[in-house]
PDB file of N, CA and C in Angstrom:
ATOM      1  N   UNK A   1      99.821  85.300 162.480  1.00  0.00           N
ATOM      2  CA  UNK A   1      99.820  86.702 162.149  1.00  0.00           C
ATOM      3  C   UNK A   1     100.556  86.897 160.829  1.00  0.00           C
ATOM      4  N   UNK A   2     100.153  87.437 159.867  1.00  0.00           N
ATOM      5  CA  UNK A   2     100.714  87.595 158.888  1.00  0.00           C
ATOM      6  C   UNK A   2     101.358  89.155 158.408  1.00  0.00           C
ATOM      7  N   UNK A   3     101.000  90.054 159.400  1.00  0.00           N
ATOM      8  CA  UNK A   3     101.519  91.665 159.292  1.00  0.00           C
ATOM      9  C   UNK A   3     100.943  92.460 160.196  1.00  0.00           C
ATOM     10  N   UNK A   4     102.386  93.222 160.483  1.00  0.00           N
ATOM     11  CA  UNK A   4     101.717  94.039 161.552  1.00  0.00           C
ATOM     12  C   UNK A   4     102.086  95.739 160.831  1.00  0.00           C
ATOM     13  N   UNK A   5     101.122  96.800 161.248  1.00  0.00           N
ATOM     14  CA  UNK A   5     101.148  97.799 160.835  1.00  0.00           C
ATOM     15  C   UNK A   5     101.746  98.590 162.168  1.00  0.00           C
ATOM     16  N   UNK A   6     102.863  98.666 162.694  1.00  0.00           N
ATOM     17  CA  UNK A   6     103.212  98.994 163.893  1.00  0.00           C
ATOM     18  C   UNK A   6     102.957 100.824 163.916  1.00  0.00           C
ATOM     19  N   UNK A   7     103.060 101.452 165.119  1.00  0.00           N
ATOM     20  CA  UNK A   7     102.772 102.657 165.923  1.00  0.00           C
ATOM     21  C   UNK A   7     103.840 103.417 164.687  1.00  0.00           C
ATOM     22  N   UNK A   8     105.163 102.518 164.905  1.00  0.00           N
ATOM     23  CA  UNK A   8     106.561 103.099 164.698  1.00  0.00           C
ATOM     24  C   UNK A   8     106.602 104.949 164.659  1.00  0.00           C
ATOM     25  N   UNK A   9     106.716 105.342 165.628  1.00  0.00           N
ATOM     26  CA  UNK A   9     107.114 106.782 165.928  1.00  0.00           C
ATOM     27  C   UNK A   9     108.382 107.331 165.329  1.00  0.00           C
ATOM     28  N   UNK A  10     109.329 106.289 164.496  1.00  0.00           N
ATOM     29  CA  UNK A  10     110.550 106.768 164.325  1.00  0.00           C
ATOM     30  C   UNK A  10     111.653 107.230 165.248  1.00  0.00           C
ATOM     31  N   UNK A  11     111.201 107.199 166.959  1.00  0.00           N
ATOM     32  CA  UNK A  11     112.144 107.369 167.662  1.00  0.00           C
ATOM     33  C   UNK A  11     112.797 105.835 168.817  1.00  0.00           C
ATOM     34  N   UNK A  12     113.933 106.779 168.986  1.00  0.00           N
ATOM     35  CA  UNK A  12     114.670 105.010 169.136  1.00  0.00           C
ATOM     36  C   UNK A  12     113.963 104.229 170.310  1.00  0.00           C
ATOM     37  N   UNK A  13     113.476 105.110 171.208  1.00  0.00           N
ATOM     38  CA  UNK A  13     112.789 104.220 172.443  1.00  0.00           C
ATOM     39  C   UNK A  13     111.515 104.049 172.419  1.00  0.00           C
ATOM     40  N   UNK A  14     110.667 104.833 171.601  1.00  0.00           N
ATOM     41  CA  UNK A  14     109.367 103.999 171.231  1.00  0.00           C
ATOM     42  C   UNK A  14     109.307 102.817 170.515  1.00  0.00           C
ATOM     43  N   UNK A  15     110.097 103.306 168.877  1.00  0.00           N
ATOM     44  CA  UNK A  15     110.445 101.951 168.525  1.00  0.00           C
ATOM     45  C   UNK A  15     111.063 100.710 169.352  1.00  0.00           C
ATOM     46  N   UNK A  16     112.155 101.267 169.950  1.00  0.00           N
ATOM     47  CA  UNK A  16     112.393  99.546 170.481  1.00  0.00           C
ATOM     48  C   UNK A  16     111.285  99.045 171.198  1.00  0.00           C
ATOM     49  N   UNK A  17     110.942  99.596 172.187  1.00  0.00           N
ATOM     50  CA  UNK A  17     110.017  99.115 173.234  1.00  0.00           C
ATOM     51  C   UNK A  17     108.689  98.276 172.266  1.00  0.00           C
ATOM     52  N   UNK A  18     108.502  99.106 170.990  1.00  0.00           N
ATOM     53  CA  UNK A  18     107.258  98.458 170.320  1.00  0.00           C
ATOM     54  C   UNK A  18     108.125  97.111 169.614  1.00  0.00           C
ATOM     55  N   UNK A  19     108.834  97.071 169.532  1.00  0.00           N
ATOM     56  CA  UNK A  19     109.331  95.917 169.055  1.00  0.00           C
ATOM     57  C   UNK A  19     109.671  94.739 170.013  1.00  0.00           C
ATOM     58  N   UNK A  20     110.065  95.352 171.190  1.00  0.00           N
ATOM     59  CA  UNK A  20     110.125  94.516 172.354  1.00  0.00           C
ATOM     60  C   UNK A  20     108.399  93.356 172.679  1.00  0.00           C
ATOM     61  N   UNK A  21     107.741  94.256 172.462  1.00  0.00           N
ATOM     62  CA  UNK A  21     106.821  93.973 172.883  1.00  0.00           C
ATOM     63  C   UNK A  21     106.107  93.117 171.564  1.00  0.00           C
ATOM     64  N   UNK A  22     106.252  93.516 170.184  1.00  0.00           N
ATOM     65  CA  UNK A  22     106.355  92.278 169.000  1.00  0.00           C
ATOM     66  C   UNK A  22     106.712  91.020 169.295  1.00  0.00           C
ATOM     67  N   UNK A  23     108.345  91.194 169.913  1.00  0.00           N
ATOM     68  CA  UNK A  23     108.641  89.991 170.116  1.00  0.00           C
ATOM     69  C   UNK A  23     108.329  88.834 171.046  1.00  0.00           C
ATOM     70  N   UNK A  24     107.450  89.900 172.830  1.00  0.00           N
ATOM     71  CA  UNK A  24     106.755  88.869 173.907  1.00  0.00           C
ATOM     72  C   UNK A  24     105.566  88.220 173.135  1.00  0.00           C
ATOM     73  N   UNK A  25     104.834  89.202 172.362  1.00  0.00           N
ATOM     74  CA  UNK A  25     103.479  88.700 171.910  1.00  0.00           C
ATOM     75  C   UNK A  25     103.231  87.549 170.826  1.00  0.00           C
ATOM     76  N   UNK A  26     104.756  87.923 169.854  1.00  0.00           N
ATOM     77  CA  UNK A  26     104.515  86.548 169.286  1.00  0.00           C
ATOM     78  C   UNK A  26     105.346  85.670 168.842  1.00  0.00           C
ATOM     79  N   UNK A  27     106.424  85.576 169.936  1.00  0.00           N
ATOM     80  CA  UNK A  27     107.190  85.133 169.917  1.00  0.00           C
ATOM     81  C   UNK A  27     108.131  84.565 168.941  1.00  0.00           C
ATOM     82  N   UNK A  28     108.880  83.465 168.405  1.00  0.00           N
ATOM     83  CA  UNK A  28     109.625  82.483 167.388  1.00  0.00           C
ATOM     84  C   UNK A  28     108.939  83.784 166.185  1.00  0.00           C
ATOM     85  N   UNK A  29     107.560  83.576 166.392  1.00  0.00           N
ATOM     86  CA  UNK A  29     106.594  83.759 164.859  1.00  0.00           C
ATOM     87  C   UNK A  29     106.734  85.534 164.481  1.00  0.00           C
ATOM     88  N   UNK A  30     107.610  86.404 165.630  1.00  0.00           N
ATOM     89  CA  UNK A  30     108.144  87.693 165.200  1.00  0.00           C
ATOM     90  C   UNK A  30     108.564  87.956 164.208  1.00  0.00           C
ATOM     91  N   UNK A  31     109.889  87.135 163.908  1.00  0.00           N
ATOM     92  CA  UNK A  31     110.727  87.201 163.095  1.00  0.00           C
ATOM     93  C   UNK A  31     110.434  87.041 161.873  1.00  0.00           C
ATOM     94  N   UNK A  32     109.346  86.870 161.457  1.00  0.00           N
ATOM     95  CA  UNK A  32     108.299  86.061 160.163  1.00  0.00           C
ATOM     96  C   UNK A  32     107.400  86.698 159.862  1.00  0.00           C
ATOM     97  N   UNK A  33     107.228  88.028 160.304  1.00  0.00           N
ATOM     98  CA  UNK A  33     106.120  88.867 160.716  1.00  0.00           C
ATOM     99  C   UNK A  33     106.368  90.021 160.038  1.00  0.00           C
ATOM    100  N   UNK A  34     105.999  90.288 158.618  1.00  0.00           N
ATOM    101  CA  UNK A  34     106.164  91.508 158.015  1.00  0.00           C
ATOM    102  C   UNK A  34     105.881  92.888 158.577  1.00  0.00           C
ATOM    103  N   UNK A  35     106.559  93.817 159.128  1.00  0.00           N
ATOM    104  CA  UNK A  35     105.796  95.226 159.118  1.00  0.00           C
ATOM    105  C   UNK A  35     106.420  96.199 159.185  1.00  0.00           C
ATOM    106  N   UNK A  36     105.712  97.486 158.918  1.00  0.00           N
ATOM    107  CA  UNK A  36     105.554  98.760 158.465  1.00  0.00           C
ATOM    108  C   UNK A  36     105.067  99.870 159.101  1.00  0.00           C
ATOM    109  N   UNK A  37     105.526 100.778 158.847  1.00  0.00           N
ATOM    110  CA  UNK A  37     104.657 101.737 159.644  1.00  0.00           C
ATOM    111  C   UNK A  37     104.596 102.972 158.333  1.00  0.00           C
ATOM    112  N   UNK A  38     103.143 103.439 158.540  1.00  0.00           N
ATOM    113  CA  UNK A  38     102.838 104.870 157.546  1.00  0.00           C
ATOM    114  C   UNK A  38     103.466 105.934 158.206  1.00  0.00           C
ATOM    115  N   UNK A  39     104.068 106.214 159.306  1.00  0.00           N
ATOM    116  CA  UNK A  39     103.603 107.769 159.310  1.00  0.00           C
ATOM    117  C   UNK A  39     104.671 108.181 159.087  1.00  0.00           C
ATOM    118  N   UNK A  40     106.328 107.639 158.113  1.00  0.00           N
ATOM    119  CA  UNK A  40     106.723 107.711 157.218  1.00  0.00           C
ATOM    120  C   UNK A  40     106.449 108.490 155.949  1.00  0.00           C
ATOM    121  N   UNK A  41     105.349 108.163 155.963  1.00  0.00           N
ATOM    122  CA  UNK A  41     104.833 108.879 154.894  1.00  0.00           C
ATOM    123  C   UNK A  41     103.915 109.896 155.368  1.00  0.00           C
ATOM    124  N   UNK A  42     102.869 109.791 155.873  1.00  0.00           N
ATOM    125  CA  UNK A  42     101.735 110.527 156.060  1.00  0.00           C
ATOM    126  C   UNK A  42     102.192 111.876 157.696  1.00  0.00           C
ATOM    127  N   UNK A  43     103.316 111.334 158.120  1.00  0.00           N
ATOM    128  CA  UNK A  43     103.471 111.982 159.577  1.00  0.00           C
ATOM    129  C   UNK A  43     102.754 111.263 160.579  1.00  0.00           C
ATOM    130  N   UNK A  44     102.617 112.185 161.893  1.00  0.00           N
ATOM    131  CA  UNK A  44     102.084 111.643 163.012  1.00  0.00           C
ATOM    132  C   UNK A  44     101.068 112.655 162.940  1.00  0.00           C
ATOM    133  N   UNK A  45      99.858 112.073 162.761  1.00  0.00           N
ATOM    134  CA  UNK A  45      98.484 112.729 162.866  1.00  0.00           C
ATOM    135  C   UNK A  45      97.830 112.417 164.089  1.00  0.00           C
ATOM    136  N   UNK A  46      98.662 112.586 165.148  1.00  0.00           N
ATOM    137  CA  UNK A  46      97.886 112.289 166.783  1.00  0.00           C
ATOM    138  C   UNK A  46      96.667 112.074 166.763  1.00  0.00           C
ATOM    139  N   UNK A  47      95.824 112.618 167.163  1.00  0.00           N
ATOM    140  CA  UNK A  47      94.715 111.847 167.677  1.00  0.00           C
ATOM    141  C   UNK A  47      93.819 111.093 166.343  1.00  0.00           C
ATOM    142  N   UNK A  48      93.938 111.565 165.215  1.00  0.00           N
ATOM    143  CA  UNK A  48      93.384 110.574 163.757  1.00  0.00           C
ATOM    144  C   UNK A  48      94.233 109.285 163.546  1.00  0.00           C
ATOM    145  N   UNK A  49      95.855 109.388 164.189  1.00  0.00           N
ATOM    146  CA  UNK A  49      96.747 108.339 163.654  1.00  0.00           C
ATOM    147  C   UNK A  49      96.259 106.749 164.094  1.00  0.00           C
ATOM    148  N   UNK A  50      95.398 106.536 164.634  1.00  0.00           N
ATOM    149  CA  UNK A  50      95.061 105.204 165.118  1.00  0.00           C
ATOM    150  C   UNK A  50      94.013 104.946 163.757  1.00  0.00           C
ATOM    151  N   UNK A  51      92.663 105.735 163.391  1.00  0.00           N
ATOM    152  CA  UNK A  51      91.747 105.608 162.262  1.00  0.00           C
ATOM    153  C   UNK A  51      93.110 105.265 161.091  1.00  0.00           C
ATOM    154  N   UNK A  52      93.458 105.884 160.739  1.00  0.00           N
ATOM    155  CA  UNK A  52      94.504 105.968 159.403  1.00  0.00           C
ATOM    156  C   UNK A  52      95.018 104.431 159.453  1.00  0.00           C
ATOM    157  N   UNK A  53      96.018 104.628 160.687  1.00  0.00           N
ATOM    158  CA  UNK A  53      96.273 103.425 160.604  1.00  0.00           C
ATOM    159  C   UNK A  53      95.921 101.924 160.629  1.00  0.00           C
ATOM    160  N   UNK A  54      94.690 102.153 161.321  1.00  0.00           N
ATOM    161  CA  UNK A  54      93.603 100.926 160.573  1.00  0.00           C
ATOM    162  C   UNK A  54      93.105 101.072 159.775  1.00  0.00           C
ATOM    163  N   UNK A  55      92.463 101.913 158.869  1.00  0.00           N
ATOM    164  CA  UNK A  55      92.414 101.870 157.337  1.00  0.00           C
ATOM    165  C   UNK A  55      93.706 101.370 156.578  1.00  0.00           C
ATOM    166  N   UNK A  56      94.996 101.473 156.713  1.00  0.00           N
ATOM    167  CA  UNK A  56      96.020 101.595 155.940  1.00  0.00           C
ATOM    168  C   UNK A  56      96.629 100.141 156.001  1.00  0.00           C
ATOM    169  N   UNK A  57      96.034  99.420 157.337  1.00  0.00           N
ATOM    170  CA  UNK A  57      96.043  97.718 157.520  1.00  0.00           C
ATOM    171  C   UNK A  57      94.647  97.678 156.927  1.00  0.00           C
ATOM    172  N   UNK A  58      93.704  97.570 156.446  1.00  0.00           N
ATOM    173  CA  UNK A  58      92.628  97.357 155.723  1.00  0.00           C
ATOM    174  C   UNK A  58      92.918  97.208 154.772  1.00  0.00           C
ATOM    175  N   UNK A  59      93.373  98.049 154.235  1.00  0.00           N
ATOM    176  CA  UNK A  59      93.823  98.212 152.701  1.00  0.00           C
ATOM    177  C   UNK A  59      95.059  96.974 152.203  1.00  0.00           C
ATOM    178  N   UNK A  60      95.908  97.016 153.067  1.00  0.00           N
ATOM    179  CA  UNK A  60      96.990  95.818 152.999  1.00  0.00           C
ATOM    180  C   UNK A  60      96.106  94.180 152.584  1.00  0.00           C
ATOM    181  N   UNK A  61      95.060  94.621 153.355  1.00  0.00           N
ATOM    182  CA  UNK A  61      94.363  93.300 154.092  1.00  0.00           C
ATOM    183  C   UNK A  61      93.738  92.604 152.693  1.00  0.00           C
ATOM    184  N   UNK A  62      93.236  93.847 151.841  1.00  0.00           N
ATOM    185  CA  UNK A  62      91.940  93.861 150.643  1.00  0.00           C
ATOM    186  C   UNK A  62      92.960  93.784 149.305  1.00  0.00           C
ATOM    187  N   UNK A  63      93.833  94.741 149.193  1.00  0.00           N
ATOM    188  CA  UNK A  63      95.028  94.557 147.975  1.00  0.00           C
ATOM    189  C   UNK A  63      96.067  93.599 148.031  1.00  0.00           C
ATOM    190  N   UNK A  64      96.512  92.713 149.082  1.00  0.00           N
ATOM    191  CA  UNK A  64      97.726  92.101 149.228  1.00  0.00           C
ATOM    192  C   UNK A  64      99.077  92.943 148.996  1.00  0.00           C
ATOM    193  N   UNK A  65      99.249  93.756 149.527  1.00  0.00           N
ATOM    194  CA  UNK A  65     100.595  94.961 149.032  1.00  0.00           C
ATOM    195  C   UNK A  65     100.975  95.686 151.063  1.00  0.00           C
ATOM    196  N   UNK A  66     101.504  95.358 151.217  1.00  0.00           N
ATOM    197  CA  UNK A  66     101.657  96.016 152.299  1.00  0.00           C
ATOM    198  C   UNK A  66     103.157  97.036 152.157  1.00  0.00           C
ATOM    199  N   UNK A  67     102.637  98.399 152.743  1.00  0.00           N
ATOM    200  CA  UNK A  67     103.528  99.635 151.824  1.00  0.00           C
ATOM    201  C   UNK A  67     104.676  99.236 152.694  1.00  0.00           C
ATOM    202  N   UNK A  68     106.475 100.083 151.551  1.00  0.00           N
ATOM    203  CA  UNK A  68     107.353  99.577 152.634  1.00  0.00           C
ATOM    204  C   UNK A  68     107.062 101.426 154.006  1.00  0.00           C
ATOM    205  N   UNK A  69     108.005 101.013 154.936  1.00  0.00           N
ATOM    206  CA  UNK A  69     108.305 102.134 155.853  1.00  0.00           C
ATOM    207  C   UNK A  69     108.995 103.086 154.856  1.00  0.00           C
ATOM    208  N   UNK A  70     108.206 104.157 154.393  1.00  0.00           N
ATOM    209  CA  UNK A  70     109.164 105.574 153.889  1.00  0.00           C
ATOM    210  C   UNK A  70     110.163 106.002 154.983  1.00  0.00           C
ATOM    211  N   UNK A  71     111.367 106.756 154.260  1.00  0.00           N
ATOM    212  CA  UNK A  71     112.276 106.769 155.341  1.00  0.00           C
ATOM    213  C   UNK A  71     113.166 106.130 156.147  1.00  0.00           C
ATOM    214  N   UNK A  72     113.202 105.206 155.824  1.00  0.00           N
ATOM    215  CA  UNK A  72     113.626 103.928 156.818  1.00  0.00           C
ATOM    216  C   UNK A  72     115.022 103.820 156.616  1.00  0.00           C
ATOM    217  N   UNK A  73     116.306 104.746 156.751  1.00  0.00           N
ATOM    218  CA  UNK A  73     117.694 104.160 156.254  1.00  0.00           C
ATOM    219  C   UNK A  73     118.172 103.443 156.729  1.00  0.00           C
ATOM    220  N   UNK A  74     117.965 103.949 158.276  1.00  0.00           N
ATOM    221  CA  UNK A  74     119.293 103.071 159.073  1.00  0.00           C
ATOM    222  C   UNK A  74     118.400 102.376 160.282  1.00  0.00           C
ATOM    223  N   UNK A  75     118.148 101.048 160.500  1.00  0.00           N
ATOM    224  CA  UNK A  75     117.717 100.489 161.155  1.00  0.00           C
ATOM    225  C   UNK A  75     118.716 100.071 162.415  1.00  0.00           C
ATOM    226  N   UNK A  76     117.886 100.442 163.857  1.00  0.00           N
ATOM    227  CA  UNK A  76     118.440 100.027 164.884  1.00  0.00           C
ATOM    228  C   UNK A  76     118.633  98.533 165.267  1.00  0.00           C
ATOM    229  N   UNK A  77     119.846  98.223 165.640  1.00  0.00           N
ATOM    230  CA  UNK A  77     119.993  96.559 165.967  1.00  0.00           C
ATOM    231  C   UNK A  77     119.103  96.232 166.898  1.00  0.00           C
ATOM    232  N   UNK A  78     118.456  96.975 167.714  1.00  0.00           N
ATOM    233  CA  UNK A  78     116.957  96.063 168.759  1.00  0.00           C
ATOM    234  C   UNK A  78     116.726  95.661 168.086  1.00  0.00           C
ATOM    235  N   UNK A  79     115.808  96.333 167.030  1.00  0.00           N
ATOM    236  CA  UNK A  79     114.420  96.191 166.069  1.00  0.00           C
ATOM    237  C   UNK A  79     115.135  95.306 165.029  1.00  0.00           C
ATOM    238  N   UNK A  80     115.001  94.067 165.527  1.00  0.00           N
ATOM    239  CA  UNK A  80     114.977  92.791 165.147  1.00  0.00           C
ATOM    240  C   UNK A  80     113.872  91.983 164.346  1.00  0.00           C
ATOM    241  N   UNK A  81     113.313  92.898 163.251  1.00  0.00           N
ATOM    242  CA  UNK A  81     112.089  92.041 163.104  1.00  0.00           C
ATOM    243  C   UNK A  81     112.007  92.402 161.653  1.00  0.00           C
ATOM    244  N   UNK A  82     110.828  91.302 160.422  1.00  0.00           N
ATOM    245  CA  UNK A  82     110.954  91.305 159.400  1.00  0.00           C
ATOM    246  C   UNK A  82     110.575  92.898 158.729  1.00  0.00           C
ATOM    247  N   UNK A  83     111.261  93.629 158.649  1.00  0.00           N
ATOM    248  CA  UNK A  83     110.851  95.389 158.624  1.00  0.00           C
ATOM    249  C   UNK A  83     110.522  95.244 156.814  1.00  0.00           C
ATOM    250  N   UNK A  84     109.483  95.834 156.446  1.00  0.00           N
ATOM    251  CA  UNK A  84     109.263  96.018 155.047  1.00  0.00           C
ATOM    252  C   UNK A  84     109.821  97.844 155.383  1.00  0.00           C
ATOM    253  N   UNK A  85     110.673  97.635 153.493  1.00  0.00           N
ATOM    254  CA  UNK A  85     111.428  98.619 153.338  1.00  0.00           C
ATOM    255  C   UNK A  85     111.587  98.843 151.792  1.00  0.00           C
ATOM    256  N   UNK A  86     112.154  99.814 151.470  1.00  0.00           N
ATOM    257  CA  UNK A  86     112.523  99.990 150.004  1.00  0.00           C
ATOM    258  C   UNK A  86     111.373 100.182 148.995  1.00  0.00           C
ATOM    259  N   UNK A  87     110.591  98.689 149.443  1.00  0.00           N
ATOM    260  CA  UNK A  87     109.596  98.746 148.258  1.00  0.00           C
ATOM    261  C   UNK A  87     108.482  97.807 148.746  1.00  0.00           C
ATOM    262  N   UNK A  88     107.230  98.004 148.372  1.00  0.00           N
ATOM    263  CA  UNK A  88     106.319  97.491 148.901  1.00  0.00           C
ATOM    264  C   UNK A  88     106.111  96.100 148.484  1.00  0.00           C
ATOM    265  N   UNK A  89     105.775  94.961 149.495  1.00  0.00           N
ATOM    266  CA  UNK A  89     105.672  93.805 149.688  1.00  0.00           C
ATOM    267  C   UNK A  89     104.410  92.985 149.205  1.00  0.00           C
ATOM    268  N   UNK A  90     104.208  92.127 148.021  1.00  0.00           N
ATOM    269  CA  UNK A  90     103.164  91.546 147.909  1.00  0.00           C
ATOM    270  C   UNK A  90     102.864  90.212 148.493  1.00  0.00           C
ATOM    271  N   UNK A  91     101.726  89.688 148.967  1.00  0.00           N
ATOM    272  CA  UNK A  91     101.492  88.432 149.498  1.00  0.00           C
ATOM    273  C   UNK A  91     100.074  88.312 149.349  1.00  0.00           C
ATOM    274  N   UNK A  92      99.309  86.960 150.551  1.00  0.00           N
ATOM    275  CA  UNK A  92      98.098  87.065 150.727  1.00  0.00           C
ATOM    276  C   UNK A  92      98.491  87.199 152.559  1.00  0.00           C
ATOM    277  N   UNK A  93      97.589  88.269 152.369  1.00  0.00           N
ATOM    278  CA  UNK A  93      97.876  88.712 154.236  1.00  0.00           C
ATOM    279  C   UNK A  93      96.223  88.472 154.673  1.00  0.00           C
ATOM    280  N   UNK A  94      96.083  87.315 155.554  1.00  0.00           N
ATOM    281  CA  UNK A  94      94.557  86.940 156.148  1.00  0.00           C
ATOM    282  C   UNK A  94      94.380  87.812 157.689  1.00  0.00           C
ATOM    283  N   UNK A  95      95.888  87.894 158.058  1.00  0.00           N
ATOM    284  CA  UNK A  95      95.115  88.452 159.730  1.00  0.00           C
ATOM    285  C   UNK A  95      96.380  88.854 159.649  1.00  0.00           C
ATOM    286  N   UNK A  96      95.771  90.652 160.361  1.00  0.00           N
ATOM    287  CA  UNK A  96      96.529  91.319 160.241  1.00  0.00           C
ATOM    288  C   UNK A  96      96.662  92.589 162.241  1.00  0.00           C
ATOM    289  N   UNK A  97      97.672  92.984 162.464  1.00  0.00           N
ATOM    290  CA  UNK A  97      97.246  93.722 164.031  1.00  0.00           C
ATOM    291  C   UNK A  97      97.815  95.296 163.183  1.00  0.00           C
ATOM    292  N   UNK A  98      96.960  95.885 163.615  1.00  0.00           N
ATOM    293  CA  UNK A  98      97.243  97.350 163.748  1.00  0.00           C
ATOM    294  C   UNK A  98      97.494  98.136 165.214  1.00  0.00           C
ATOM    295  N   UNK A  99      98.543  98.424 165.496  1.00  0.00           N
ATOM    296  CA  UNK A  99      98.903  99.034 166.504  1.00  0.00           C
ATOM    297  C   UNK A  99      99.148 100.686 166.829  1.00  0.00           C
ATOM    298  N   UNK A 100      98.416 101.216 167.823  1.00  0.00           N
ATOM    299  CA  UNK A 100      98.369 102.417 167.897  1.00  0.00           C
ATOM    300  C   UNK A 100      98.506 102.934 169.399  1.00  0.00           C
ATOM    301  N   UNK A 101      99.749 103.512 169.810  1.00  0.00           N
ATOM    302  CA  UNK A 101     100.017 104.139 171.332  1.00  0.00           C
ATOM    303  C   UNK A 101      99.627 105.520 171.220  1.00  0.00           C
ATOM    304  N   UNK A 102      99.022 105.804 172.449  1.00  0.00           N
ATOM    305  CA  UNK A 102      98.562 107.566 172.534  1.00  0.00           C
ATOM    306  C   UNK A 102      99.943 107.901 174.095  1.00  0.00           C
ATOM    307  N   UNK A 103      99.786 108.988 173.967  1.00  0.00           N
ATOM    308  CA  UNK A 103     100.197 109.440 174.840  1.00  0.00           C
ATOM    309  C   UNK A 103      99.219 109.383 176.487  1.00  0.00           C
ATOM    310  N   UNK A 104     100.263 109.260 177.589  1.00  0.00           N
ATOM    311  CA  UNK A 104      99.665 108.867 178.645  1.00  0.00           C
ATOM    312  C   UNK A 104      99.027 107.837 178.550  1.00  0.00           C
ATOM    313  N   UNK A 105      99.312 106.737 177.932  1.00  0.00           N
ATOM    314  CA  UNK A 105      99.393 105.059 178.165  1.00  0.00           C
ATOM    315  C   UNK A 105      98.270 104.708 177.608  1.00  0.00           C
ATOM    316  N   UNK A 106      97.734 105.293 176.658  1.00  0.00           N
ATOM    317  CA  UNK A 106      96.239 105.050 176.085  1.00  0.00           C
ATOM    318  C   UNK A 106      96.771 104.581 174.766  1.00  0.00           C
ATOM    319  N   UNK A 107      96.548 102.768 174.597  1.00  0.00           N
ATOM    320  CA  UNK A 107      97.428 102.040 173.926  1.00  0.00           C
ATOM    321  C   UNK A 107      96.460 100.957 173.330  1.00  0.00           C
ATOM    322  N   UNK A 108      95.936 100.765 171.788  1.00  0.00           N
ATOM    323  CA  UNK A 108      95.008  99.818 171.520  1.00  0.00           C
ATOM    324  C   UNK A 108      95.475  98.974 170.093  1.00  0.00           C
ATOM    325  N   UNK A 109      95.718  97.962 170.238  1.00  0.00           N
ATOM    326  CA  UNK A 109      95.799  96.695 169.078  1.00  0.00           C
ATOM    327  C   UNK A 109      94.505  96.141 168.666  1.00  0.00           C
ATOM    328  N   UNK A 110      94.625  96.560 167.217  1.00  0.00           N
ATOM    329  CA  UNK A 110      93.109  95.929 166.350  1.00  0.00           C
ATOM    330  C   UNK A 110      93.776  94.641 165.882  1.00  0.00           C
ATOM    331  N   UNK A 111      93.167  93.449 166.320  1.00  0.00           N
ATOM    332  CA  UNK A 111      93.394  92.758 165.403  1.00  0.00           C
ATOM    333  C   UNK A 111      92.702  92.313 163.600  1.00  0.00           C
ATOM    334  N   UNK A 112      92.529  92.675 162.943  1.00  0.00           N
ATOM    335  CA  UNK A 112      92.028  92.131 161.560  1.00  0.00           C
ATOM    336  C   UNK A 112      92.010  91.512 160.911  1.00  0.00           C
ATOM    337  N   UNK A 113      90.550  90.939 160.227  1.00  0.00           N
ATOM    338  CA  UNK A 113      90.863  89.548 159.609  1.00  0.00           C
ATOM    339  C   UNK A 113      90.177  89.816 158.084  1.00  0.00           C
ATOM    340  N   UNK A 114      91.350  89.752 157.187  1.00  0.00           N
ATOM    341  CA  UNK A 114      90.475  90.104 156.128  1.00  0.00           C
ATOM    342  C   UNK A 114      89.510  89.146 154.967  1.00  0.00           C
ATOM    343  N   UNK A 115      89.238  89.754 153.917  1.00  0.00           N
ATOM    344  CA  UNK A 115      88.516  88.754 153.540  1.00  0.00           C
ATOM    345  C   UNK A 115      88.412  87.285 153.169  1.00  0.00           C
ATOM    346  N   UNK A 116      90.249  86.929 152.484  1.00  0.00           N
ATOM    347  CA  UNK A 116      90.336  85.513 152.458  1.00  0.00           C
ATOM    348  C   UNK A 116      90.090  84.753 153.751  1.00  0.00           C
ATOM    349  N   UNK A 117      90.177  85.376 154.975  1.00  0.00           N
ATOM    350  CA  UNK A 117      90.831  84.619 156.231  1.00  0.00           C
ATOM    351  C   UNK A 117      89.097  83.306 156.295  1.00  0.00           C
TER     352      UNK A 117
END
């Protein structure tokens, strides 16, 4: 996995729990695992925020730039994981998960593979 575009709600128990769950899924390879979340920037656009946010891992996927988290000052000690921040991150990102929780447990991970992969 080379980046994940997480849910990140900005609140402390969604975030942890989504990070909790970063860390069952991919274990050692978490910590190595660039990601971000838009709605930092863009807000929480409920029921569009899942489209956006797989476009916005698309785009990571096609430019190599994955944006940092707007907003991001003070990071909680759970959320243990490689957090892009400050400033946006260049690489080659081949496979990428976009993650998106709805309310009332309606919860879907895209995985993506972009064009180098």
């Amino acid at each position: 996995m080379d980046h994940i575009n997480a849910h990140g709600t900005g609140t402390r128990a969604n975030d942890a729990a989504e990070a909790r769950a970063i860390r069952i899924a991919l274990g050692a390879a978490a910590g190595r695992c660039p990601v971000t979340s838009v709605k930092g920037s863009i807000g929480h656009t409920l029921a569009a925020a899942g489209a956006i946010e797989a476009i916005a891992t698309i785009e990571t996927l096609r430019s190599g730039i994955i944006p940092p988290t707007a907003g991001l000052a003070t990071v909680d000690p759970e959320i243990d994981l490689d957090l892009v921040r400050d400033r946006p991150r260049e690489g080659r990102f081949r496979i990428a998960l976009s993650q998106s929780f709805g309310f009332g447990g309606s919860n879907a991970v895209l995985c993506l593979r972009g064009p180098a992969a």
